[in-house]
Protein backbone atom coordinates (compact mmCIF):
# COMPACT_ATOMS: atom_id res chain seq x y z
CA UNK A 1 0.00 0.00 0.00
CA UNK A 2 1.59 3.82 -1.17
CA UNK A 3 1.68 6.32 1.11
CA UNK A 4 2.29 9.97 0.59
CA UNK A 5 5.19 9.80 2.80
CA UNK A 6 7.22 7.22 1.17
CA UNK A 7 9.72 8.33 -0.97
CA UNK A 8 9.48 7.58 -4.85
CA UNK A 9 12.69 7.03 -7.25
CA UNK A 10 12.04 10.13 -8.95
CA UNK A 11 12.14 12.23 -5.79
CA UNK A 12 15.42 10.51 -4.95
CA UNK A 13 16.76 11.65 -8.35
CA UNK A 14 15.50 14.70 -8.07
CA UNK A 15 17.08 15.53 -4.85
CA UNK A 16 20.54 13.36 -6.24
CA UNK A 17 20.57 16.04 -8.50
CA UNK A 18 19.98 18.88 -6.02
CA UNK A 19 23.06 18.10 -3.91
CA UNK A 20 25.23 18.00 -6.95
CA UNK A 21 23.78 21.08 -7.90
CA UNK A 22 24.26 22.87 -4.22
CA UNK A 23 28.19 20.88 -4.08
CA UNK A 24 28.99 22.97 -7.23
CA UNK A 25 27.79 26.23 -5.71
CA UNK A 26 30.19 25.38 -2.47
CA UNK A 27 28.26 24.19 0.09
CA UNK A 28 29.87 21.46 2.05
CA UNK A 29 28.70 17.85 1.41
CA UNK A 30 27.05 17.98 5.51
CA UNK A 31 24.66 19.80 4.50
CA UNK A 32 24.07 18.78 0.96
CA UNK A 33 23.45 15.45 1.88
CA UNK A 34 21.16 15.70 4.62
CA UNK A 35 17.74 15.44 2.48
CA UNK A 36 19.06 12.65 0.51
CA UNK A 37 20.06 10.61 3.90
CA UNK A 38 16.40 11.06 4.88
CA UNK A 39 14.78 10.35 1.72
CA UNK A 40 16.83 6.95 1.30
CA UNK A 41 16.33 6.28 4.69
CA UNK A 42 12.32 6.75 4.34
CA UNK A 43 13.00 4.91 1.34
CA UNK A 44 14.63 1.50 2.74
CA UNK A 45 12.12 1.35 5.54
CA UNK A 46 9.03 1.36 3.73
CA UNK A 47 10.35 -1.30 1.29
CA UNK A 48 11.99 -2.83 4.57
CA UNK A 49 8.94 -2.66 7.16
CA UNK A 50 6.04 -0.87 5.32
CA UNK A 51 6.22 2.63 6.73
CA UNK A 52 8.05 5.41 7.17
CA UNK A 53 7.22 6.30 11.01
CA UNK A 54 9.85 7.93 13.29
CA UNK A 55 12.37 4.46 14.53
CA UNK A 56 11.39 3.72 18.15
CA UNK A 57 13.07 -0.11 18.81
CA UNK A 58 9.74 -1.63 19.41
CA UNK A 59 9.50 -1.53 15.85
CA UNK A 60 12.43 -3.65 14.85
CA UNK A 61 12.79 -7.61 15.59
CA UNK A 62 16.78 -7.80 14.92
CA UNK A 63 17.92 -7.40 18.64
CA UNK A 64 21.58 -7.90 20.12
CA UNK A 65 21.72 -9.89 22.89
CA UNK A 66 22.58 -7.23 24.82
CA UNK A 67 20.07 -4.69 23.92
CA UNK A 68 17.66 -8.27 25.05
CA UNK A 69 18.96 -8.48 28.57
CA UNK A 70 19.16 -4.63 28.86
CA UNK A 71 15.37 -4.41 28.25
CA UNK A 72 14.83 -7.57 31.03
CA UNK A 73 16.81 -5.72 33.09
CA UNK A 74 14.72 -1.84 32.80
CA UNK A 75 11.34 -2.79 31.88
CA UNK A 76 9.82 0.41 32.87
CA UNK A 77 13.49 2.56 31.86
CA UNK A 78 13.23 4.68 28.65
CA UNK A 79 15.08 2.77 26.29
CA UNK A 80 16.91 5.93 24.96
CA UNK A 81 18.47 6.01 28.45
CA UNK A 82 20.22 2.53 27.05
CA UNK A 83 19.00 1.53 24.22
CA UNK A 84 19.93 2.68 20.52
CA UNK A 85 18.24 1.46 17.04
CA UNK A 86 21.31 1.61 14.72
CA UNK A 87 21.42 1.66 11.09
CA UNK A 88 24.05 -1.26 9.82
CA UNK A 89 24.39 0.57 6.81
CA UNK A 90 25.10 4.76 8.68
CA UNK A 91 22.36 6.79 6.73
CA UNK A 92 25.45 9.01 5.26
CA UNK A 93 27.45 6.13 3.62
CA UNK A 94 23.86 4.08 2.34
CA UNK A 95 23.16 8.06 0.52
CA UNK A 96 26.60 8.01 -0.71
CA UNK A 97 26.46 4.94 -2.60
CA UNK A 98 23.06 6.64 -4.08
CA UNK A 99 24.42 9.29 -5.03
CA UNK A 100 27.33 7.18 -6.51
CA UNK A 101 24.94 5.23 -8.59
CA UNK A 102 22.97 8.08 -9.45
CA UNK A 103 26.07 9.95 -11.13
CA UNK A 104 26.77 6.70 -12.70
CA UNK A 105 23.26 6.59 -14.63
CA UNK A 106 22.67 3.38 -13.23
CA UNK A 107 19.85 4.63 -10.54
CA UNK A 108 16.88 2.05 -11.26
CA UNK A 109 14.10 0.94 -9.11
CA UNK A 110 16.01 -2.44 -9.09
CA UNK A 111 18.89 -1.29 -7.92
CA UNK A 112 17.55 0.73 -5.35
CA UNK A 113 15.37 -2.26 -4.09
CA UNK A 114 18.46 -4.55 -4.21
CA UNK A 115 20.29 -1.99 -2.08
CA UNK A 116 17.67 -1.73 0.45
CA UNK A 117 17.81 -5.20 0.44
CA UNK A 118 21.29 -5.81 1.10
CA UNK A 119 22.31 -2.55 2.82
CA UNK A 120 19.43 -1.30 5.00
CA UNK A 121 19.46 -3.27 8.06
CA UNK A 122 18.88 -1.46 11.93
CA UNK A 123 19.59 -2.98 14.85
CA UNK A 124 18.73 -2.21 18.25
CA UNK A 125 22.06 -2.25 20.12
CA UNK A 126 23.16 -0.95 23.81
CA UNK A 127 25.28 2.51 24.00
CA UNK A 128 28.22 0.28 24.62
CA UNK A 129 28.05 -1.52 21.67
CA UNK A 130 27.58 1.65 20.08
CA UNK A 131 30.67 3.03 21.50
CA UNK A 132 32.40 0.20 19.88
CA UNK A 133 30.49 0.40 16.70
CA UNK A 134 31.73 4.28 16.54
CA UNK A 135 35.71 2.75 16.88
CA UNK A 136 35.27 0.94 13.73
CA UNK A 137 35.98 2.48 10.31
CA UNK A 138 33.03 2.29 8.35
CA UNK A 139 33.65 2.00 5.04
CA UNK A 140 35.93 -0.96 4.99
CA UNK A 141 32.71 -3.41 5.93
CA UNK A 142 30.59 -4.60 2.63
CA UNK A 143 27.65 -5.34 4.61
CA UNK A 144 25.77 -4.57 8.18
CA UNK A 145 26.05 -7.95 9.58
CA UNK A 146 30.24 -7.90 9.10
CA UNK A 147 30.33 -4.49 10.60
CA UNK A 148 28.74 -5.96 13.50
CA UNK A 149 30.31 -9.25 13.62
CA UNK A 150 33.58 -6.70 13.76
CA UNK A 151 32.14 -4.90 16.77
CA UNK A 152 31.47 -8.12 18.92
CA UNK A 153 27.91 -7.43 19.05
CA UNK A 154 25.87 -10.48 18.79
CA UNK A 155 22.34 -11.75 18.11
């Protein structure tokens, strides 16, 4: 079922195109980004879960251990306080390799889908497992799960 809120591939390209357009003009990639992290974000998770809702971790099943006996431990405890639903795939590097593909001319509805498939993943970890996520250098892990696997967090 569409929604109005769920990004399409043309409004991806579209806004590909705009932080090209506002990289020429000097403004640093930060802020040029930012729309296009949110857009491809909105977009994995509806193709992911079905909707494009703010994250809270009750709405993911892929749990660390962890992040399991942290719960068991503060059932009444707001989970923020110790509890963080983390994208496998950071939303920066997942619009980067958009915007890679897009400049490539190889943007399809395909691709995009396999992407999503392979590259959106969110996990709800603990802040220490974050902290060790955050040690890590992204880009040398091809997928969530070794990223992870790297960090010692398990499932």
């Amino acid at each position: 079922m569409a929604t109005k809120n769920a990004p399409t591939l043309l409004q991806i390209k579209m806004t590909c195109r705009h932080v090209i357009e506002l990289r020429k003009t000097g403004m640093t990639e930060n802020i040029a980004i930012r729309l296009l992290e949110q857009l491809t974000n909105m977009y994995g998770k509806f193709r992911v879960l079905g909707h494009v809702s703010p994250d809270h971790a009750d709405q993911f099943d892929h749990w660390s251990k962890a992040a399991r006996k942290a719960k068991a431990a503060n059932l009444k405890g707001k989970y923020g306080l110790y509890l963080r639903v983390e994208h496998g795939t950071p939303r920066r590097d997942f619009a980067r390799e958009v915007l890679a593909t897009y400049k490539k001319g190889k943007l399809t509805k395909g691709w995009m889908d396999r992407h999503c498939k392979r590259k959106w993943k969110i996990a709800v970890i603990t802040h220490d497992e974050d902290l060790r996520l955050n040690k890590l250098k992204r880009e040398t892990y091809s997928s969530p799960d070794k990223r992870w696997a790297a960090a010692k967090i398990e499932f």
